[in-house]
C-alpha atoms as a PDB file:
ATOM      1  CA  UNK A   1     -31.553 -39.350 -27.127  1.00  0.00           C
ATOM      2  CA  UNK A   2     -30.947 -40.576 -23.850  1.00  0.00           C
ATOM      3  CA  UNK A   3     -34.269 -39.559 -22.944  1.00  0.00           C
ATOM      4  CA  UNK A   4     -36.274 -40.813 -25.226  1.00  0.00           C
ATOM      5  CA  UNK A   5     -38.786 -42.037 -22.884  1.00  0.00           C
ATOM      6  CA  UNK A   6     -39.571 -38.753 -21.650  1.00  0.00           C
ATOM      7  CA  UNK A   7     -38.638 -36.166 -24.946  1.00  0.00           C
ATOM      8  CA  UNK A   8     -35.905 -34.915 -26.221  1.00  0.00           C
ATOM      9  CA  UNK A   9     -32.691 -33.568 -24.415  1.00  0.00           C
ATOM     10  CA  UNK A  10     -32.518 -29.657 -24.894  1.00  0.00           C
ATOM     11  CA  UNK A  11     -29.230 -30.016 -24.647  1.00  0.00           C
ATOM     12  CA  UNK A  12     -28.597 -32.307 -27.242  1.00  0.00           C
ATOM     13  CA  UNK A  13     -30.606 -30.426 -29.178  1.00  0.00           C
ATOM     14  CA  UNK A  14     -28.167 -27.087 -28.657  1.00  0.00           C
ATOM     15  CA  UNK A  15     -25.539 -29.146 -29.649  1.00  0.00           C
ATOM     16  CA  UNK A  16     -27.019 -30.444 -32.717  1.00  0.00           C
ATOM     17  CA  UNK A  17     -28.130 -27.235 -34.001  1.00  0.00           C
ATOM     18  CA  UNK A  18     -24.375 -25.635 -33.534  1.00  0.00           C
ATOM     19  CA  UNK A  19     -22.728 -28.907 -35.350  1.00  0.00           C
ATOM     20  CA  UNK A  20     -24.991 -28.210 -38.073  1.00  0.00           C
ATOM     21  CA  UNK A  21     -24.290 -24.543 -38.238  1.00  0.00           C
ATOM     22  CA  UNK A  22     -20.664 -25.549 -38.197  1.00  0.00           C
ATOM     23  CA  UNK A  23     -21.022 -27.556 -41.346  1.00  0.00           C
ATOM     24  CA  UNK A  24     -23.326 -25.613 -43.167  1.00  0.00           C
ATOM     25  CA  UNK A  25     -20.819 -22.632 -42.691  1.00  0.00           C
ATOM     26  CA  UNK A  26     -17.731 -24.906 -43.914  1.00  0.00           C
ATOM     27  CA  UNK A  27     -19.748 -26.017 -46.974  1.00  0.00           C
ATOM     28  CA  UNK A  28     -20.555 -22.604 -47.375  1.00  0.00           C
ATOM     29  CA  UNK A  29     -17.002 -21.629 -47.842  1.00  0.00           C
ATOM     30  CA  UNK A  30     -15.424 -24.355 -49.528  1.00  0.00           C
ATOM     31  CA  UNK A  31     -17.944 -23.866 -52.266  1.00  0.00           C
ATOM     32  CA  UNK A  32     -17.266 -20.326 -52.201  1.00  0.00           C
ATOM     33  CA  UNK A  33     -13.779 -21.072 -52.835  1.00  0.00           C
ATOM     34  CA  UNK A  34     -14.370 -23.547 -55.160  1.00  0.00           C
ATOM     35  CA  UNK A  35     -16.338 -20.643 -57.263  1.00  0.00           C
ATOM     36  CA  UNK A  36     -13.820 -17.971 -56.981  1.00  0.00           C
ATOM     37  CA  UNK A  37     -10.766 -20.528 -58.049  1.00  0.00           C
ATOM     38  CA  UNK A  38     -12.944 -21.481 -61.007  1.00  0.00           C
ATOM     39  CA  UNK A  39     -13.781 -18.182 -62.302  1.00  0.00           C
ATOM     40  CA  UNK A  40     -10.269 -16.603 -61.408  1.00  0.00           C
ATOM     41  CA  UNK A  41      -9.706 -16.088 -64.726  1.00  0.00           C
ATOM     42  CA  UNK A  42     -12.111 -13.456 -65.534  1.00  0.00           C
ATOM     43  CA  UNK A  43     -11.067 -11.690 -62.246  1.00  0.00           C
ATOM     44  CA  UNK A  44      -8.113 -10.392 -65.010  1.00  0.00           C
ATOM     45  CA  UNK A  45      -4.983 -10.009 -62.678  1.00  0.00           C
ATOM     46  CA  UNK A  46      -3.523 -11.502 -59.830  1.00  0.00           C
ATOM     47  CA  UNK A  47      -4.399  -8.746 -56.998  1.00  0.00           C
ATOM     48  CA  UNK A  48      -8.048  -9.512 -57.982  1.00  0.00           C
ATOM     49  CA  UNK A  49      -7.337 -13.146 -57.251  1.00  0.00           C
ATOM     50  CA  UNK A  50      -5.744 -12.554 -54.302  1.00  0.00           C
ATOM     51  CA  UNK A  51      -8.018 -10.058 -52.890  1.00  0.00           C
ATOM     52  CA  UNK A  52     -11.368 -12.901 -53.297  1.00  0.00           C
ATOM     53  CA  UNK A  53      -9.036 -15.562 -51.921  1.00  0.00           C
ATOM     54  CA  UNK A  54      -8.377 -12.904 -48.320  1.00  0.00           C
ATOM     55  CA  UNK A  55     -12.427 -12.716 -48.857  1.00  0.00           C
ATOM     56  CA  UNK A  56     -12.657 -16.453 -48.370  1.00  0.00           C
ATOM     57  CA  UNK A  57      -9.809 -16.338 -45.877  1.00  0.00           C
ATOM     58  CA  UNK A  58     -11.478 -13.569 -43.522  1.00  0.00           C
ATOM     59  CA  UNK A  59     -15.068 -15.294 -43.851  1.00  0.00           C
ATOM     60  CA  UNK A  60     -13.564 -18.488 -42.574  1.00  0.00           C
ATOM     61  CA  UNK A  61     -11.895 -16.432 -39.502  1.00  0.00           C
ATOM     62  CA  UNK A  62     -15.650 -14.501 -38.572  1.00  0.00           C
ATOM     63  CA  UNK A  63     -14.567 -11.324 -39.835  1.00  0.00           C
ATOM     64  CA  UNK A  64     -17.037 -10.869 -42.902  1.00  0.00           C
ATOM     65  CA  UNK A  65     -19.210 -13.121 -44.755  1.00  0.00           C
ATOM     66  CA  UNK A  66     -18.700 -14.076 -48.432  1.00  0.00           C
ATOM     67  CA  UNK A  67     -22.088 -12.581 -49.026  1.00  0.00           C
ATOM     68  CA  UNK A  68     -21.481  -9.411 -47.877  1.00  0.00           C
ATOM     69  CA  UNK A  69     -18.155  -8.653 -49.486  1.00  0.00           C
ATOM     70  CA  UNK A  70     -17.911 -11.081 -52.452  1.00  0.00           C
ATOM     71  CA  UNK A  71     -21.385  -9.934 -53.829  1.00  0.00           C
ATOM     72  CA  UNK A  72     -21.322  -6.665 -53.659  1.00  0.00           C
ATOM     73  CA  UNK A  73     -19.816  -4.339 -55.900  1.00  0.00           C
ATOM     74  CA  UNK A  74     -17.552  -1.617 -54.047  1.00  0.00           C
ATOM     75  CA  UNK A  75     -19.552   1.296 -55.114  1.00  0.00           C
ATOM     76  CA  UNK A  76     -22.905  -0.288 -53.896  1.00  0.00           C
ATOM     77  CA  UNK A  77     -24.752   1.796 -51.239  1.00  0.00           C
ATOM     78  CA  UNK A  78     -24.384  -1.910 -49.542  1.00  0.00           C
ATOM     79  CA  UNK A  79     -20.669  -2.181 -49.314  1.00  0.00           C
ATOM     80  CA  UNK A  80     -18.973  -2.503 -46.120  1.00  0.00           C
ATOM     81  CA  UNK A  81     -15.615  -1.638 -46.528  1.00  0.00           C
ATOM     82  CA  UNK A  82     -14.396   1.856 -44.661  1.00  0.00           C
ATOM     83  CA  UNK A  83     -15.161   4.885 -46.854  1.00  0.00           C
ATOM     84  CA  UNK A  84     -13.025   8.293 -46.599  1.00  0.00           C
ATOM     85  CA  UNK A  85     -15.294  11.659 -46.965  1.00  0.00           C
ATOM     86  CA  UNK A  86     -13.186  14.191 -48.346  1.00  0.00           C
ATOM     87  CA  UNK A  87     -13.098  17.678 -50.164  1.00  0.00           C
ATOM     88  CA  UNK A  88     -11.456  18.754 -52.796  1.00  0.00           C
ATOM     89  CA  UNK A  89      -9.694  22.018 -53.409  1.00  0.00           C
ATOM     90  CA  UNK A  90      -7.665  23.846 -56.194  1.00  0.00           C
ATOM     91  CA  UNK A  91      -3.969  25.017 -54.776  1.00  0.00           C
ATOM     92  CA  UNK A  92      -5.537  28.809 -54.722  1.00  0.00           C
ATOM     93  CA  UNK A  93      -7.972  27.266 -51.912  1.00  0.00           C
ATOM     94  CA  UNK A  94     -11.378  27.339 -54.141  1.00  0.00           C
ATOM     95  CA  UNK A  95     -13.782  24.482 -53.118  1.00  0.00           C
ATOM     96  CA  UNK A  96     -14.272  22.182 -55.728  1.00  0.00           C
ATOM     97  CA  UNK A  97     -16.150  19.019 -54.827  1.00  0.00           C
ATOM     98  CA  UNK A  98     -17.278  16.751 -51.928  1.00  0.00           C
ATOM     99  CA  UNK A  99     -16.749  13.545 -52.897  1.00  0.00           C
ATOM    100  CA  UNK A 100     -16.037   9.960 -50.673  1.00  0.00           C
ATOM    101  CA  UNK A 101     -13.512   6.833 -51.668  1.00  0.00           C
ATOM    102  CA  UNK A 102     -12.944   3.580 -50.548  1.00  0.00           C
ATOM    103  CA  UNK A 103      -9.436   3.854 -51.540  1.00  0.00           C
ATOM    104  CA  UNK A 104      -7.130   3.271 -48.318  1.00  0.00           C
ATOM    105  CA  UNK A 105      -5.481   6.234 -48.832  1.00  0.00           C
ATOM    106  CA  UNK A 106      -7.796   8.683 -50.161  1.00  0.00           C
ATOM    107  CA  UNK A 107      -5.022  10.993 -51.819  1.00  0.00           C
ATOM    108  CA  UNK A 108      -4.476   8.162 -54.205  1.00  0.00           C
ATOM    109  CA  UNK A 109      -8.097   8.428 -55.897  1.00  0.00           C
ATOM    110  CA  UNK A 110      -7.170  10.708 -58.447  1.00  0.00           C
ATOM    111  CA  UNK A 111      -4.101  10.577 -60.453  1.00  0.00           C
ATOM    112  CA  UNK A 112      -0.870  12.483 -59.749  1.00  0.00           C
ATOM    113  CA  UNK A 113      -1.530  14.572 -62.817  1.00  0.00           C
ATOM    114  CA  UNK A 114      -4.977  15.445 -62.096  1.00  0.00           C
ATOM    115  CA  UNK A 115      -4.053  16.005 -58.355  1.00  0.00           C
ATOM    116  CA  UNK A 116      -1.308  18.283 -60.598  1.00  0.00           C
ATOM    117  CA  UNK A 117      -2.975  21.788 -59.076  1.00  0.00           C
ATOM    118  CA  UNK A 118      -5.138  20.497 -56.578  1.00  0.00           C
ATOM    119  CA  UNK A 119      -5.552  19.249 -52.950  1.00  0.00           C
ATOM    120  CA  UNK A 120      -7.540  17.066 -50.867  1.00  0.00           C
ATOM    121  CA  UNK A 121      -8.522  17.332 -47.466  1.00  0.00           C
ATOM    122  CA  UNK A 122     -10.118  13.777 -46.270  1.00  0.00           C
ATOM    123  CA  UNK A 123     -12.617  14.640 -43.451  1.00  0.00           C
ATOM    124  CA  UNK A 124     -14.224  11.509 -41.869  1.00  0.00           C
ATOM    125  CA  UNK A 125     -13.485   7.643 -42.234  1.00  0.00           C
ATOM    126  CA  UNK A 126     -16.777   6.512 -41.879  1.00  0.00           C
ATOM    127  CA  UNK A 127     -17.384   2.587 -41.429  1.00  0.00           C
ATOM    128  CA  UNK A 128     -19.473   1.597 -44.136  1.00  0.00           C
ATOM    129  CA  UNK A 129     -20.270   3.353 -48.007  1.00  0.00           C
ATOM    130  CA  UNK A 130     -24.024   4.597 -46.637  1.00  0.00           C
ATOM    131  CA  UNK A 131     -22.296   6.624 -44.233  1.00  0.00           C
ATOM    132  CA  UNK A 132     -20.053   8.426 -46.222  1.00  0.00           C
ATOM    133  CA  UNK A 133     -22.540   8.772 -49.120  1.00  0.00           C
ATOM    134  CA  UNK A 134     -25.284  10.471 -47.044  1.00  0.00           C
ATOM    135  CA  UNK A 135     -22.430  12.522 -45.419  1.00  0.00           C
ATOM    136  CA  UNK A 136     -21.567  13.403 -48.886  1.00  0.00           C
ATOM    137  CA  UNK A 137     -24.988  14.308 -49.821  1.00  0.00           C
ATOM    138  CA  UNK A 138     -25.658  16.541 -46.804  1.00  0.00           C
ATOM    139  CA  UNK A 139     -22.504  18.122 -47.827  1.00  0.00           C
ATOM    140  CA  UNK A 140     -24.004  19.020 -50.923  1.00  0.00           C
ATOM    141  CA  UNK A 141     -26.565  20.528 -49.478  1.00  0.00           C
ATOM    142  CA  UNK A 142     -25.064  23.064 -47.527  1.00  0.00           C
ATOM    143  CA  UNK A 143     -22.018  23.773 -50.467  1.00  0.00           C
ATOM    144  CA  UNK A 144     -21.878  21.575 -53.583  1.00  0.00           C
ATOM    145  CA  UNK A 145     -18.972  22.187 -55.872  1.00  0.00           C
ATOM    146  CA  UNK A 146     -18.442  22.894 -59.687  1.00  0.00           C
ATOM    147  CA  UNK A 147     -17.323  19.266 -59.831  1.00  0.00           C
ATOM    148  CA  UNK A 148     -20.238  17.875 -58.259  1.00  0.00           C
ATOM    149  CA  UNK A 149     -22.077  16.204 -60.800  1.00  0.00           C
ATOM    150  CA  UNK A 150     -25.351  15.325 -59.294  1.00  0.00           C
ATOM    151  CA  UNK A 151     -26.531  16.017 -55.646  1.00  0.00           C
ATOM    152  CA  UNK A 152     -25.398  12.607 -54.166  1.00  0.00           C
END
């Protein structure tokens, strides 16, 4: 504004556009919040609740963005969160599958009695689902296993 006579200020402008930003993001989150407290109740425990409220949290410190992590499901080919490749044997060493998990620890995908007379050897943490599903699939290309379902 201060000069007006001769156009606008670039600077101004710079700082306009990131005050704006600013907001927009805040709104952004507070109405994501707003959402997830209102619709807690179908999220059926409180882990769930807690885990969308660290969403909203993480957003807000420029880790994530609601978008990416709130709205998509953790099996999507679009999810973001670190996915273990692994392989799967039974205790007398036969292959049995290639599979991947977004499960911290990747032992704890199966349960303990399925796990009962088998073994898992995780491979690769790889740093989004993609990865790990075409390292999966590639995997299946060279040896898929009787438990293997499809090619993926």
């Amino acid at each position: 504004m201060r000069q007006a006579a001769q156009g606008y200020d670039p600077q101004w402008m710079v700082g306009f556009n990131k005050f704006v930003e600013a907001g927009l993001t805040a709104i952004n989150l507070t109405l994501t919040a707003t959402t997830l407290a209102t619709e807690a109740g179908g999220f059926g425990g409180g882990s769930r609740i807690r885990a969308a409220l660290n969403t909203v949290d993480d957003a807000a410190k420029g880790s994530t963005t609601i978008i990416e992590e709130a709205a998509v499901h953790g099996n999507s080919l679009k999810s973001l969160k670190p996915t273990w490749g692994y392989k799967l044997y039974s205790n007398d060493a036969t292959f049995l599958k290639n599979g991947i998990t977004s499960k911290v620890i990747p032992e704890t995908r199966y349960s303990k009695s399925f796990m009962s007379d088998k073994y898992m050897v995780p491979i690769k943490q790889f740093p989004n689902r993609l990865e790990a599903w075409q390292w999966e699939y590639r995997q299946n290309q060279i040896l898929r296993g009787p438990l293997n379902k499809n090619m993926h």
